[in-house]
C-alpha atoms as a PDB file:
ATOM      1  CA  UNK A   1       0.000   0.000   0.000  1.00  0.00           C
ATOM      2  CA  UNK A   2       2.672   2.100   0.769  1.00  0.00           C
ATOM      3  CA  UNK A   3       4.541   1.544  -2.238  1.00  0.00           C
ATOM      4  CA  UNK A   4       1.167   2.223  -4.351  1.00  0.00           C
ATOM      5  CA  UNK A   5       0.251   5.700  -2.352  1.00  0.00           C
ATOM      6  CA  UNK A   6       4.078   6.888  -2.790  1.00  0.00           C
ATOM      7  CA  UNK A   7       4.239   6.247  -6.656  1.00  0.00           C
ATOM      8  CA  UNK A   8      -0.007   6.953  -7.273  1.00  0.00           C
ATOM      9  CA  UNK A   9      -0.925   8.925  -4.790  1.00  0.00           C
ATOM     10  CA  UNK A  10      -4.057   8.590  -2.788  1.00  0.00           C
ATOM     11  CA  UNK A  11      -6.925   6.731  -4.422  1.00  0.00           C
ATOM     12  CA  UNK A  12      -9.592   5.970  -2.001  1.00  0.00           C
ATOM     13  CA  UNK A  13     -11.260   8.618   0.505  1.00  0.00           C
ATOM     14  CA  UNK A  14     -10.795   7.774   4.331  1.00  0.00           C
ATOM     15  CA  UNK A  15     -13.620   8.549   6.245  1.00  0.00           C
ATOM     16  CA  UNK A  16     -14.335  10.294   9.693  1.00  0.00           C
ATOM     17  CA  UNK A  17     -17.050  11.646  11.585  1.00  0.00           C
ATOM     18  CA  UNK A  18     -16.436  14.591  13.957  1.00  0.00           C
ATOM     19  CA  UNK A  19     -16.492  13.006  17.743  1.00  0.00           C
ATOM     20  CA  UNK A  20     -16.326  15.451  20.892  1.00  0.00           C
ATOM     21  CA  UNK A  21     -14.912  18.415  20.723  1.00  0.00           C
ATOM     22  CA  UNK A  22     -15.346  18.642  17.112  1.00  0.00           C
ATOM     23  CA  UNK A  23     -12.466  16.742  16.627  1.00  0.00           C
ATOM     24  CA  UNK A  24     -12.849  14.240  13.611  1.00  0.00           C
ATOM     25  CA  UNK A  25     -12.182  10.537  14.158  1.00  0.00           C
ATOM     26  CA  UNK A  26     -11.249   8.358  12.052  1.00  0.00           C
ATOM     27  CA  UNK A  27     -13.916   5.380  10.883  1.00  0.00           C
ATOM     28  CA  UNK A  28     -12.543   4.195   7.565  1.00  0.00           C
ATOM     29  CA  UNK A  29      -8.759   3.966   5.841  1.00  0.00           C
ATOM     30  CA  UNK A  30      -6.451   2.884   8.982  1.00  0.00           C
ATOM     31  CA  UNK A  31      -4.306   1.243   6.519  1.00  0.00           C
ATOM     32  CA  UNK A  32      -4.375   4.527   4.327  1.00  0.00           C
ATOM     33  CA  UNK A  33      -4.126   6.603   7.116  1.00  0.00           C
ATOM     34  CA  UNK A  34      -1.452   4.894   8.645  1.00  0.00           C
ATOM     35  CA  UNK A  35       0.516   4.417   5.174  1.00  0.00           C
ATOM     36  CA  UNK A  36       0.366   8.500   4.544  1.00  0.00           C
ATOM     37  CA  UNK A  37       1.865   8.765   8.075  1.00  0.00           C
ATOM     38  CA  UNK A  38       4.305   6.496   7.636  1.00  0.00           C
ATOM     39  CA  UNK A  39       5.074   8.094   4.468  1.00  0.00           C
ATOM     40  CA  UNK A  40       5.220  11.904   5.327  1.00  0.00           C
ATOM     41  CA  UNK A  41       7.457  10.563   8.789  1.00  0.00           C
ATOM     42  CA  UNK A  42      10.023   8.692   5.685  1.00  0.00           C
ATOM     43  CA  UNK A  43      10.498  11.833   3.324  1.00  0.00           C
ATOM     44  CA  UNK A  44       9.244  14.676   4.926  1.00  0.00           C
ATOM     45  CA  UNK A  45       7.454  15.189   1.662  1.00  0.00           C
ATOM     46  CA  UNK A  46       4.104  17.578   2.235  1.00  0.00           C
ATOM     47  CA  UNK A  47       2.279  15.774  -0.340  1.00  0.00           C
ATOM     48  CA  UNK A  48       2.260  12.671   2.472  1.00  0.00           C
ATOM     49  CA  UNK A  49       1.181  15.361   5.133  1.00  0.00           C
ATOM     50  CA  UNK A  50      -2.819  15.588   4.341  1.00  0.00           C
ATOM     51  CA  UNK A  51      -5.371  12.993   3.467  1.00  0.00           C
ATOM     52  CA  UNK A  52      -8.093  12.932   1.132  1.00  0.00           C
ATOM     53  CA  UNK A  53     -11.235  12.143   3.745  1.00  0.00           C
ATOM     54  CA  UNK A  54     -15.165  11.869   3.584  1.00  0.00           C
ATOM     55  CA  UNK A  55     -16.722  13.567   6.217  1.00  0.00           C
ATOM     56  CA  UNK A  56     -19.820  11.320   7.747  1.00  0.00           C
ATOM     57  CA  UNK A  57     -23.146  13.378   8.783  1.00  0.00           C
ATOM     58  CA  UNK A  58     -24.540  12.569  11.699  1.00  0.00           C
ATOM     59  CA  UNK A  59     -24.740  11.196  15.513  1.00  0.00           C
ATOM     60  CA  UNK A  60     -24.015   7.688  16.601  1.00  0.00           C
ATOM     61  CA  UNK A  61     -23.084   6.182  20.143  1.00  0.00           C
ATOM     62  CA  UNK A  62     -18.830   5.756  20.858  1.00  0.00           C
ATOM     63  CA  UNK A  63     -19.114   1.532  20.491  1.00  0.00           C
ATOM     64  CA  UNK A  64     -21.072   1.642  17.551  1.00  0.00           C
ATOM     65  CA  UNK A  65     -18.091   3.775  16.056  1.00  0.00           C
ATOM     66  CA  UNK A  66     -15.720   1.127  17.330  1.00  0.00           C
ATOM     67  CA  UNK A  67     -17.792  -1.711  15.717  1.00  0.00           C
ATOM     68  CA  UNK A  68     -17.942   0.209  12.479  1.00  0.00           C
ATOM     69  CA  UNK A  69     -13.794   0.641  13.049  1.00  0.00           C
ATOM     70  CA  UNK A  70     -13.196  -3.069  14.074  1.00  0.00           C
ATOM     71  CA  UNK A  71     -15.565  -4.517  10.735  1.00  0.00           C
ATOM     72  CA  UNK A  72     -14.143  -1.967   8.583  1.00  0.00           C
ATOM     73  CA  UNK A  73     -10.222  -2.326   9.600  1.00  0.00           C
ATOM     74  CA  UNK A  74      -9.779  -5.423  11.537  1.00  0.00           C
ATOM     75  CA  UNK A  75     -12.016  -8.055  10.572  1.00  0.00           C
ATOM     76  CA  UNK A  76     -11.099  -7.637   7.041  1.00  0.00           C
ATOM     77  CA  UNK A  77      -7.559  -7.355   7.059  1.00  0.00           C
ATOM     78  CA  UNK A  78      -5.046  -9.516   8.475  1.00  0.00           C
ATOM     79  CA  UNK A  79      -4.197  -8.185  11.618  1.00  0.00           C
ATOM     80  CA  UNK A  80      -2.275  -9.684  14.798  1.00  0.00           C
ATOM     81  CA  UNK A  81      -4.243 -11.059  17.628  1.00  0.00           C
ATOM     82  CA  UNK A  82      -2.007  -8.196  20.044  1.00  0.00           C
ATOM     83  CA  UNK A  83      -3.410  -5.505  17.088  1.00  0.00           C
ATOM     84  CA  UNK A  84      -6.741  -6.392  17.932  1.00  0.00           C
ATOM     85  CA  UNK A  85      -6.388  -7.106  21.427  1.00  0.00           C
ATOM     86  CA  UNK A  86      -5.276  -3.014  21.382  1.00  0.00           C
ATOM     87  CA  UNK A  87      -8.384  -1.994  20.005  1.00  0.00           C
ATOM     88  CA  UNK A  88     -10.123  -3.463  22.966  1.00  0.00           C
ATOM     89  CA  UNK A  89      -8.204  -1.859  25.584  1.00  0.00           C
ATOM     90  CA  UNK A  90      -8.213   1.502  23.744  1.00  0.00           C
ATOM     91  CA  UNK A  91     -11.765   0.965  23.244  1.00  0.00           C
ATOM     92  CA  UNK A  92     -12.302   0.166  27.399  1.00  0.00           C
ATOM     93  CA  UNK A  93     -10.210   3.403  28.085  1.00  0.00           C
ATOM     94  CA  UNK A  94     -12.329   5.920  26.076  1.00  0.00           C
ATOM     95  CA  UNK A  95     -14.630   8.210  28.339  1.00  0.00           C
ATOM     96  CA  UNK A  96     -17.257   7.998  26.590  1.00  0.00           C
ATOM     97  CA  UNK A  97     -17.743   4.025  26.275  1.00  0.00           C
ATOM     98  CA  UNK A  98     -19.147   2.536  30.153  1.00  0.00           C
ATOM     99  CA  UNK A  99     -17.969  -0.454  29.451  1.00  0.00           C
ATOM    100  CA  UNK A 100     -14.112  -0.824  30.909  1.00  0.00           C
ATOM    101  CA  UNK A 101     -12.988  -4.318  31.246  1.00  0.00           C
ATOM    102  CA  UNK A 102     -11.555  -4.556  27.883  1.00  0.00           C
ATOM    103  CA  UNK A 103     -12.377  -8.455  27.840  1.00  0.00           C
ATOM    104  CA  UNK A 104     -15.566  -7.722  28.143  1.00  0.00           C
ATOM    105  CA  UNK A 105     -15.573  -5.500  25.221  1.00  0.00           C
ATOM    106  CA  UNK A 106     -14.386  -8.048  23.154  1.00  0.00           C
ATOM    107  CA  UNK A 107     -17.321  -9.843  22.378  1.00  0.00           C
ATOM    108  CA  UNK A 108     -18.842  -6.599  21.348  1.00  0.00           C
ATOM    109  CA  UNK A 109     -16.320  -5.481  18.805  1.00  0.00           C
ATOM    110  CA  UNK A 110     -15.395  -9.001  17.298  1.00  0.00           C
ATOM    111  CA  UNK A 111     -19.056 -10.473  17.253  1.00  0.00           C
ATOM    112  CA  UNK A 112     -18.455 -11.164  13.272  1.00  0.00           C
ATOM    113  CA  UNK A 113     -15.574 -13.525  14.514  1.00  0.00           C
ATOM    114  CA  UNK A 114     -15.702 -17.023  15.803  1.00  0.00           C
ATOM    115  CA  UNK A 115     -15.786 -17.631  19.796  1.00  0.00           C
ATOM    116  CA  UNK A 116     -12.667 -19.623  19.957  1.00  0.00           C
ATOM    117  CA  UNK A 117     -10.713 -16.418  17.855  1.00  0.00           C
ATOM    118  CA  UNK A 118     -12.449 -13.903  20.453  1.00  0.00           C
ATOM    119  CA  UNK A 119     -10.986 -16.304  23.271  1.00  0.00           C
ATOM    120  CA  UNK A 120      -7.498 -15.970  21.189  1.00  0.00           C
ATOM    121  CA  UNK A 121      -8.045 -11.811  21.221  1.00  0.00           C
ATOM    122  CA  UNK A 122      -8.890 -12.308  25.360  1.00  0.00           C
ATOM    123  CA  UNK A 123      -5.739 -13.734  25.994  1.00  0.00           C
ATOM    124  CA  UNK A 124      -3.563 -11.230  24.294  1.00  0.00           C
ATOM    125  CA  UNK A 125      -5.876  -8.311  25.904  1.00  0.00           C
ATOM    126  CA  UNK A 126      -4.273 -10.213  29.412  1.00  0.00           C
ATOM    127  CA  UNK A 127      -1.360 -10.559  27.688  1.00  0.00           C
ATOM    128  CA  UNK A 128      -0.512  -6.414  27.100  1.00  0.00           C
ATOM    129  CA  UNK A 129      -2.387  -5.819  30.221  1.00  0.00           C
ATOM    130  CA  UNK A 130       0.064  -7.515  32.283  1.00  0.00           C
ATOM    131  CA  UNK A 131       3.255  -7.189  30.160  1.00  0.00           C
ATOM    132  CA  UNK A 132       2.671  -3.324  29.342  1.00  0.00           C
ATOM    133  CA  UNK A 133       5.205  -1.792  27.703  1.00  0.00           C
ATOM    134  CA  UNK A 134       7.695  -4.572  28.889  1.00  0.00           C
ATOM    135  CA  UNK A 135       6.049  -5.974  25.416  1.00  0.00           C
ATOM    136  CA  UNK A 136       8.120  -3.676  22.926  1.00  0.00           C
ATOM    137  CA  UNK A 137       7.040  -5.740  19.805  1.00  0.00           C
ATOM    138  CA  UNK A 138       3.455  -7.092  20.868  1.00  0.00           C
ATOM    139  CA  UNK A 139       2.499  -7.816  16.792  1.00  0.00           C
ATOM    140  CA  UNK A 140       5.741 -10.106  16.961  1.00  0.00           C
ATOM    141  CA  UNK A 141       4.392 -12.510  19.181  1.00  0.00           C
ATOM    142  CA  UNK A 142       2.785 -15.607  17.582  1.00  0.00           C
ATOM    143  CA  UNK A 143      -0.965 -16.604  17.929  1.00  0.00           C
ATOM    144  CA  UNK A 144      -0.159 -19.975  20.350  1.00  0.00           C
ATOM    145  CA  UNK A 145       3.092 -18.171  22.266  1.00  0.00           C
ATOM    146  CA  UNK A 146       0.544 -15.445  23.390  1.00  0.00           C
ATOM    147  CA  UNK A 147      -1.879 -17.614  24.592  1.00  0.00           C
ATOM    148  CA  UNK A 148       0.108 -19.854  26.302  1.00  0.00           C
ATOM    149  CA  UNK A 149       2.048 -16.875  28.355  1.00  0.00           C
ATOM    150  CA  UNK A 150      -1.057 -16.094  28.961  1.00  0.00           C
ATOM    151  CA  UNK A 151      -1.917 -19.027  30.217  1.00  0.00           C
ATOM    152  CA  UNK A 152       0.779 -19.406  32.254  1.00  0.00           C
ATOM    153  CA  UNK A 153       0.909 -16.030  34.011  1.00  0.00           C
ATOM    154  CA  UNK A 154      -0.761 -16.593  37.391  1.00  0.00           C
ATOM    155  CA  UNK A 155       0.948 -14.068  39.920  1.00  0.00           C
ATOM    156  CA  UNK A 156       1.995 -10.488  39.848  1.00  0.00           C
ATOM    157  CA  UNK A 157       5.021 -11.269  40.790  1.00  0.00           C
ATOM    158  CA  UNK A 158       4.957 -13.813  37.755  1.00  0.00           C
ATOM    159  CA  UNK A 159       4.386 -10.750  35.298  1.00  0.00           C
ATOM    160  CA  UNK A 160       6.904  -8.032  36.978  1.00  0.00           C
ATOM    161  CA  UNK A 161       9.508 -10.764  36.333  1.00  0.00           C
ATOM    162  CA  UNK A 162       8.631 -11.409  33.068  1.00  0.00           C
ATOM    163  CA  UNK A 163       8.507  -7.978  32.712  1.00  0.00           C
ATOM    164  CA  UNK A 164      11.766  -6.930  33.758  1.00  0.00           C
ATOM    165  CA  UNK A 165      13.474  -9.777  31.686  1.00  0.00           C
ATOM    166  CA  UNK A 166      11.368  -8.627  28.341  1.00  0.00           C
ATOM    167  CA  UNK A 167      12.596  -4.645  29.035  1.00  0.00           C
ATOM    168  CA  UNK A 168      16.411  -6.256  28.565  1.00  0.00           C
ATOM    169  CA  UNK A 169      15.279  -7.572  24.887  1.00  0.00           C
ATOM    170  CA  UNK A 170      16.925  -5.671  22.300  1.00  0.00           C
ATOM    171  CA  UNK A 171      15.153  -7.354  19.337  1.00  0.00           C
ATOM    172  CA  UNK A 172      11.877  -8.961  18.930  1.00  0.00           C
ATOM    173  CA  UNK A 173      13.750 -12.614  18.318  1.00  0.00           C
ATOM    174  CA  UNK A 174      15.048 -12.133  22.174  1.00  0.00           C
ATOM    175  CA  UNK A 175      11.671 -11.228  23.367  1.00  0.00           C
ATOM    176  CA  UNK A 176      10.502 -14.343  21.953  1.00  0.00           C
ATOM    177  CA  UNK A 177      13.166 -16.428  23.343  1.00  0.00           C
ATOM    178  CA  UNK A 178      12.251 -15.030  26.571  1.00  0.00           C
ATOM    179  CA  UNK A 179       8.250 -15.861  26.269  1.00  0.00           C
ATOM    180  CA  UNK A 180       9.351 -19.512  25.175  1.00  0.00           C
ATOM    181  CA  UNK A 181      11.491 -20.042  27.992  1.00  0.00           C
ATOM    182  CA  UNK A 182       9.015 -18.465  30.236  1.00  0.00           C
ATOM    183  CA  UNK A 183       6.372 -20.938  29.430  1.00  0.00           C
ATOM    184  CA  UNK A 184       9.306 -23.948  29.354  1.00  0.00           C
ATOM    185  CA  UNK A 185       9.995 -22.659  33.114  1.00  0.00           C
ATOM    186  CA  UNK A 186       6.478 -23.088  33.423  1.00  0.00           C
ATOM    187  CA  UNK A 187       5.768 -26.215  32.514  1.00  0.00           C
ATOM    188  CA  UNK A 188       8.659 -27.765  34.065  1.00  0.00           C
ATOM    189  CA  UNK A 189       7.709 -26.574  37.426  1.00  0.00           C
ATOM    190  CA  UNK A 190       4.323 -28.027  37.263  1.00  0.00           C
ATOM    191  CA  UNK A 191       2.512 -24.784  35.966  1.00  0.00           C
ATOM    192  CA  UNK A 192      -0.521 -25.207  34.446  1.00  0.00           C
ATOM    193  CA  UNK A 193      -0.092 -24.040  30.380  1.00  0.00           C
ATOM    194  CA  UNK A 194      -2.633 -25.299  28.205  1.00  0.00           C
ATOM    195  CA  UNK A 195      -1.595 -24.752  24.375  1.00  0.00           C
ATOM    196  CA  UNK A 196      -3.901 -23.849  21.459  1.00  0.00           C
END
């Protein structure tokens, strides 16, 4: 996409809807949106520094907006199960939605998808919940890894050390080594880790 927008241009309209504030928020063209951005941060280039947008009329409630977001942007492309575990938790900190256990929310945003994928998108929003920003490449971490940390996180104390060790990883092959031997450790001392 990237490629296409830098040598094309835009083709296709993102579109927003002006939220609180008057501020517009963006409903349609993540992908788009986030190409231009990473363009413009690349070259500098103005042309990469607006986007073409269609401005939706009208009042709807804050997790409708998300739905729209998640069917639009997530469902259909092929996202990571920590990329869609994120919208959850944004989703669950957002004023304006009462909902805020981001588990919780799952079920709302991913209806479209099948139970045992929103369990999947569950266990990653526990996953970046407890790992935080010790997690510097969440998107790196495999479908059955996540869910088996997951799994086999059952203490605080569990998750600050995990923590601590995944701050020290300087590339997203050593935070995986980590998670692995993690759950190894886990299993060897008679935790309980189911796999997927």
């Amino acid at each position: 996409l990237k490629s296409s927008i830098r040598e094309r241009g835009q083709k296709e309209p993102v579109e927003v809807y002006v939220g609180p504030g008057g501020r517009y928020q963006l409903k349609k063209g993540w992908r788009r949106f986030t190409a231009l951005s990473q363009l413009h941060s690349e070259t500098g280039e103005d042309v990469f520094a607006t986007i073409i947008a269609r401005i939706e009329p009208g009042e709807g409630d804050r997790i409708s907006r998300y739905v729209d977001m998640v069917e639009e942007n997530v469902v259909r492309e092929d996202l990571t199960f920590a990329e869609m575990a994120q919208v959850a938790i944004t989703a669950a900190q957002d004023d304006e939605i009462e909902e805020v256990d981001p588990a919780e929310l799952v079920n709302r945003l991913y209806g479209a998808l099948h139970k045992t994928k929103r369990s999947y998108i569950r266990n990653f929003v526990f996953l970046l919940t407890a790992l935080g920003d010790g997690l510097k490449w969440p998107k790196a971490v495999a479908r059955n890894l996540g869910v088996e940390v997951a799994r086999a996180l059952n203490t605080a104390d569990q998750a600050d050390a995990l923590r601590a060790r995944l701050q020290e990883c300087a590339t997203p092959e050593d935070q995986g080594g980590v998670l692995v031997r993690f759950v190894a450790s886990q299993k060897s001392s008679g935790g309980t880790v189911t796999s997927s």
